[in-house]
C-alpha atoms as a PDB file:
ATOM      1  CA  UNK A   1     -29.174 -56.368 -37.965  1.00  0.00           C
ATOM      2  CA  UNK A   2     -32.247 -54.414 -38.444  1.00  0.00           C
ATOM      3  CA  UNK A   3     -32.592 -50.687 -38.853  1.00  0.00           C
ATOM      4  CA  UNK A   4     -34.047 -50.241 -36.165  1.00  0.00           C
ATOM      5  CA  UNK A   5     -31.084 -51.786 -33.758  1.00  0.00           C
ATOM      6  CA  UNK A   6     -28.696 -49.663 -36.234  1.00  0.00           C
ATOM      7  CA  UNK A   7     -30.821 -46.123 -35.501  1.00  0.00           C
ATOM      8  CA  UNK A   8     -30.086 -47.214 -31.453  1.00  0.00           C
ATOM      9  CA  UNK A   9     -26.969 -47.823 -31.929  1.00  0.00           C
ATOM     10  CA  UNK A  10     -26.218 -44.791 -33.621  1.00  0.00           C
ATOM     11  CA  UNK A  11     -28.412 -42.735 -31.172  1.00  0.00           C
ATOM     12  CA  UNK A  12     -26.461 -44.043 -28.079  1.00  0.00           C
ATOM     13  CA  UNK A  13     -23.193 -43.043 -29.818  1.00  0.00           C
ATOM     14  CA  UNK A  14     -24.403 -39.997 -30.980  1.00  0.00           C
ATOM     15  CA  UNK A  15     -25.746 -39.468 -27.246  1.00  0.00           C
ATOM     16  CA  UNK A  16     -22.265 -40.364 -25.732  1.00  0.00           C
ATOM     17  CA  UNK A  17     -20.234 -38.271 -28.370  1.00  0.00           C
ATOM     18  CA  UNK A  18     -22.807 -34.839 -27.544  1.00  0.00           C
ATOM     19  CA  UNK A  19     -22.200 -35.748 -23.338  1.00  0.00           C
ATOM     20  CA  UNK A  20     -18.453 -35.835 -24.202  1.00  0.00           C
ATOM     21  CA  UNK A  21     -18.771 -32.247 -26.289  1.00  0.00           C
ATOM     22  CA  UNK A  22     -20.715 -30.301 -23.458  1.00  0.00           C
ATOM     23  CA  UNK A  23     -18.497 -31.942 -20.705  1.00  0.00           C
ATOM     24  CA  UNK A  24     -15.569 -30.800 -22.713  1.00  0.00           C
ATOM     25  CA  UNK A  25     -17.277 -27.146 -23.231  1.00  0.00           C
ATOM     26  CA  UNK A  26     -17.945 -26.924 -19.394  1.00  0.00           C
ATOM     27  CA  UNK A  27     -14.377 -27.805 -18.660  1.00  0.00           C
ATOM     28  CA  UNK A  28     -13.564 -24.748 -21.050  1.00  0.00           C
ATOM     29  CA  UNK A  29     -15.614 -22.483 -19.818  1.00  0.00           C
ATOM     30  CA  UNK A  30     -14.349 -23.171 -16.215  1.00  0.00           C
ATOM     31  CA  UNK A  31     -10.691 -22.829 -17.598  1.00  0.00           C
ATOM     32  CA  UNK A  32     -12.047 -19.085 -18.779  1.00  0.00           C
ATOM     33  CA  UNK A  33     -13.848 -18.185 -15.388  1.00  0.00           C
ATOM     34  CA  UNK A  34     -10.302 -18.991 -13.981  1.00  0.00           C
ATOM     35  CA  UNK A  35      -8.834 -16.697 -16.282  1.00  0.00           C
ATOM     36  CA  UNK A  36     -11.105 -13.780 -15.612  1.00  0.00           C
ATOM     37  CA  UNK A  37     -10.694 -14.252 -12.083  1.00  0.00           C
ATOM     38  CA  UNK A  38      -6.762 -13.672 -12.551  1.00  0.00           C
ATOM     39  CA  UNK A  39      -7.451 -10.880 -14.768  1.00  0.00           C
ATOM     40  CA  UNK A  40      -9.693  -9.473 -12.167  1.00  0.00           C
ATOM     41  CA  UNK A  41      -7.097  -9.892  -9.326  1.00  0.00           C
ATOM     42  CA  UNK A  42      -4.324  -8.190 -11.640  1.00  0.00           C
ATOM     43  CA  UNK A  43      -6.697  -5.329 -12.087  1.00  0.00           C
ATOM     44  CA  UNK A  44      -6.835  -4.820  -8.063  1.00  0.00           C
ATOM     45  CA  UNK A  45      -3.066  -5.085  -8.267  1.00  0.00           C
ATOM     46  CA  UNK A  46      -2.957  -2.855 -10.436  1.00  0.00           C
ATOM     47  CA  UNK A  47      -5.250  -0.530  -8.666  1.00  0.00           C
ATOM     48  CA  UNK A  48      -3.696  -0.722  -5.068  1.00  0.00           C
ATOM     49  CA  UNK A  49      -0.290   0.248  -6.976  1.00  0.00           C
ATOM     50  CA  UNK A  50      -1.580   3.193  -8.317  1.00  0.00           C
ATOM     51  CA  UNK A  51      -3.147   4.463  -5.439  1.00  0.00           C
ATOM     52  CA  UNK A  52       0.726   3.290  -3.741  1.00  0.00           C
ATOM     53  CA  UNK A  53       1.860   5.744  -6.547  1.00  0.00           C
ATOM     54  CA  UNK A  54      -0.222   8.494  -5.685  1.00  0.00           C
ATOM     55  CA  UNK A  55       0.500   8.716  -2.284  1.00  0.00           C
ATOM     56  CA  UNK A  56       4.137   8.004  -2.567  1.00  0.00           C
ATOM     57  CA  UNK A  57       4.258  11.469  -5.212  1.00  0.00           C
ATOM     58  CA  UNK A  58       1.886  13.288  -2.213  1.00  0.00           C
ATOM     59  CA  UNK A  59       4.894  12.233   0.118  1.00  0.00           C
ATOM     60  CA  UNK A  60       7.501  13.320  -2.326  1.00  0.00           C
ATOM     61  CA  UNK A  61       6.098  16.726  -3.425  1.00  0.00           C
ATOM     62  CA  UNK A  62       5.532  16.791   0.649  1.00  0.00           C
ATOM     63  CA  UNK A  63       9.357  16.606   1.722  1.00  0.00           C
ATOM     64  CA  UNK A  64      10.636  18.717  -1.077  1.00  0.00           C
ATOM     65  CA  UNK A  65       8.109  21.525  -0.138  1.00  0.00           C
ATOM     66  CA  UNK A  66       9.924  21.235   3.483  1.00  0.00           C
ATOM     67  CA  UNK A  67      13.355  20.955   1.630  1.00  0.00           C
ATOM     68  CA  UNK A  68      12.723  24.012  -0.057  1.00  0.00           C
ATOM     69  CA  UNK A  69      11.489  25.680   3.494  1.00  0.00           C
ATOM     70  CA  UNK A  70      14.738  24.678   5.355  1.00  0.00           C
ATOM     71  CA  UNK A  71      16.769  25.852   2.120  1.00  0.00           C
ATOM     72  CA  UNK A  72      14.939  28.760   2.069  1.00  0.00           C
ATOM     73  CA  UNK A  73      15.306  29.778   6.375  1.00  0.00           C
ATOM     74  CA  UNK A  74      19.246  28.720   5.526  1.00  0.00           C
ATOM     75  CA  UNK A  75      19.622  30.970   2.870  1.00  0.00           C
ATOM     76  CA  UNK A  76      18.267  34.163   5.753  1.00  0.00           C
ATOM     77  CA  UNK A  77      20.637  33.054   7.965  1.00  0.00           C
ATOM     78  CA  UNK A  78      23.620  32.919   6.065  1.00  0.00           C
ATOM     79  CA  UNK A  79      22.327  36.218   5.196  1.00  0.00           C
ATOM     80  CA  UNK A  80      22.088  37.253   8.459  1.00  0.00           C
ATOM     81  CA  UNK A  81      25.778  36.166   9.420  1.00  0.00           C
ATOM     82  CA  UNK A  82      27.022  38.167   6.055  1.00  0.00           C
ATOM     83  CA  UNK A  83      26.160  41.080   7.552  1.00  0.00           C
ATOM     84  CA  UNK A  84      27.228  40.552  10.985  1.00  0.00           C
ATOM     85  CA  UNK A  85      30.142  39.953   9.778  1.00  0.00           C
ATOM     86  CA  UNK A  86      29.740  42.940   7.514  1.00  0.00           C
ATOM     87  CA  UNK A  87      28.478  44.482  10.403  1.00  0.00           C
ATOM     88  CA  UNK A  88      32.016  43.559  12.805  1.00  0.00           C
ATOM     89  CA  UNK A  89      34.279  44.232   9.734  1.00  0.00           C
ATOM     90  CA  UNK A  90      36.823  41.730   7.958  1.00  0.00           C
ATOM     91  CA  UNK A  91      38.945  39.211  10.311  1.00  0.00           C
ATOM     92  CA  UNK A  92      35.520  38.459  11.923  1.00  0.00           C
ATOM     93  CA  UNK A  93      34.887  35.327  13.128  1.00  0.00           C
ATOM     94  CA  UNK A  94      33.996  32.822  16.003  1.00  0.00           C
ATOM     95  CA  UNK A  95      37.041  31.325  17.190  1.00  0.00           C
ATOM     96  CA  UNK A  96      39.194  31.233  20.331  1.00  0.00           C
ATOM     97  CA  UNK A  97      41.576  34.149  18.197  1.00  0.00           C
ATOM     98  CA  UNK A  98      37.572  36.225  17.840  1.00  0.00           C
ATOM     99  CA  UNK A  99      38.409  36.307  22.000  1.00  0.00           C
ATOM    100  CA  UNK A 100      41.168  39.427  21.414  1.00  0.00           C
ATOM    101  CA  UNK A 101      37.893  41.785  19.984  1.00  0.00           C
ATOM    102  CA  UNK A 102      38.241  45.092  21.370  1.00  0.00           C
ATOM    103  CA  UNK A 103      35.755  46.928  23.536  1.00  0.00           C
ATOM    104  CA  UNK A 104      34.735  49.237  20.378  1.00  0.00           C
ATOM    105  CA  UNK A 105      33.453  45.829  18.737  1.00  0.00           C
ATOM    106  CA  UNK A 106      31.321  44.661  21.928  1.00  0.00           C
ATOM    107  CA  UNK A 107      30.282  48.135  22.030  1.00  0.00           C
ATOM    108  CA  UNK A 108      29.014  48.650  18.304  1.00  0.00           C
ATOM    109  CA  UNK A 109      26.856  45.503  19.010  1.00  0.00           C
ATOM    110  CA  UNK A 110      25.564  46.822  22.315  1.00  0.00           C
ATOM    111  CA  UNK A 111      24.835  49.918  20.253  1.00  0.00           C
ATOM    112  CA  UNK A 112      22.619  47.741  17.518  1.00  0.00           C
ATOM    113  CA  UNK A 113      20.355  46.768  20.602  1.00  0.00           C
ATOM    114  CA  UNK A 114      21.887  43.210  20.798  1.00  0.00           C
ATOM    115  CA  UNK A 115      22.028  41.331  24.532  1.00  0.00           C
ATOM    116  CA  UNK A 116      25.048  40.435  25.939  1.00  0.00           C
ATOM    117  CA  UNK A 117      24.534  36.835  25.034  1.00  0.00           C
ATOM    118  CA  UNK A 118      24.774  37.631  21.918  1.00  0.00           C
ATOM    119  CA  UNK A 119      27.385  39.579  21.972  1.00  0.00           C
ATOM    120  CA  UNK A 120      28.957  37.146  23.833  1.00  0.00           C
ATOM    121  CA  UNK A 121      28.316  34.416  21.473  1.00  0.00           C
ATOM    122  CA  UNK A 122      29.459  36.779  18.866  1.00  0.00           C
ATOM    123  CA  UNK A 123      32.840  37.320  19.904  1.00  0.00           C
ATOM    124  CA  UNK A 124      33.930  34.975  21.554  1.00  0.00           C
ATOM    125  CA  UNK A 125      34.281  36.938  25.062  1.00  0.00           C
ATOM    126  CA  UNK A 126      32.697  35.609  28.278  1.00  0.00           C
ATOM    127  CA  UNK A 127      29.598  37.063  29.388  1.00  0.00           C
ATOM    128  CA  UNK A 128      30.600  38.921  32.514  1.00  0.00           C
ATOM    129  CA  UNK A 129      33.623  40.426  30.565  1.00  0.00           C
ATOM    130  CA  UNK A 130      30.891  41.757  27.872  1.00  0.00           C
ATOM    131  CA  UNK A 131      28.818  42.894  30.935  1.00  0.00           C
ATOM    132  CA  UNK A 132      31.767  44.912  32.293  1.00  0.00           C
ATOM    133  CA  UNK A 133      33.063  46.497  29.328  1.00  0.00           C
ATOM    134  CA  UNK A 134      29.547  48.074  28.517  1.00  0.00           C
ATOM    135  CA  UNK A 135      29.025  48.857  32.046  1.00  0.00           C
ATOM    136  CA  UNK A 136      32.148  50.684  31.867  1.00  0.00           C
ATOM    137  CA  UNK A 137      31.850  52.422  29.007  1.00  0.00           C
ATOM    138  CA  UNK A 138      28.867  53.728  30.613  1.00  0.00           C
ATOM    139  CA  UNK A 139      25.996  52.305  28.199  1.00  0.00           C
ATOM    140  CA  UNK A 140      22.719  50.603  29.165  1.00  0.00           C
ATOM    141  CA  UNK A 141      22.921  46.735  28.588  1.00  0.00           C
ATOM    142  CA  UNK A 142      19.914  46.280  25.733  1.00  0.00           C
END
């Protein structure tokens, strides 16, 4: 064989051996684009749940502001019932016994400017009875 066919020979296998190295490179490099492209969608994930986050805490800090509201108007009330009942004396309460309240009672409340609904409500005694007994007694209904 004669150099010359040798140098061919070894060109064509160098040839095929550098096509098989850059096919195998691209296939790499492809196998890395994939990568990046999961790393990329990961990173929106990740995103998207962090802005989830955000707005879920908003929401959160949101409804325990209005908690703290309705806490807040319960506390007045139960205030405001303490000393109504303060107000009526002990044995006070709203229950089909609160019906056998005396005139003085309806009358002290007609005297603190409450309407006979209230009153009524109150203590437990029909509306036209609370009408009559201040009408009686001779005092302006509020």
């Amino acid at each position: 064989m004669s150099p010359d066919k040798i140098l061919l020979y070894a060109q064509i296998v160098i040839q095929i051996f550098l096509v098989f190295l850059v096919v195998v490179l691209v296939l790499r490099d492809r196998r890395r684009s994939v990568s990046t492209q999961a790393l990329d969608n990961l990173k929106q994930l990740l995103e998207e749940t962090q802005k989830i986050n955000e707005e879920f805490a908003a929401a959160i800090q949101q409804k325990t502001s209005m908690v703290q509201r309705l806490m807040d108007e319960l506390d007045n009330r139960m205030q405001a019932a303490q000393n109504l009942k303060t107000v009526l004396g002990p044995g006070t309460s709203n229950t089909p016994a609160a019906k056998s309240r005396s005139t003085a009672d309806v009358l002290k409340l007609s005297k603190e400017g409450r309407d006979v609904l209230e009153i009524s409500r109150i203590t437990g005694i029909p509306v036209g009875e609370v009408h009559l007994m201040i009408k009686l007694a001779g005092q302006s209904e509020p």
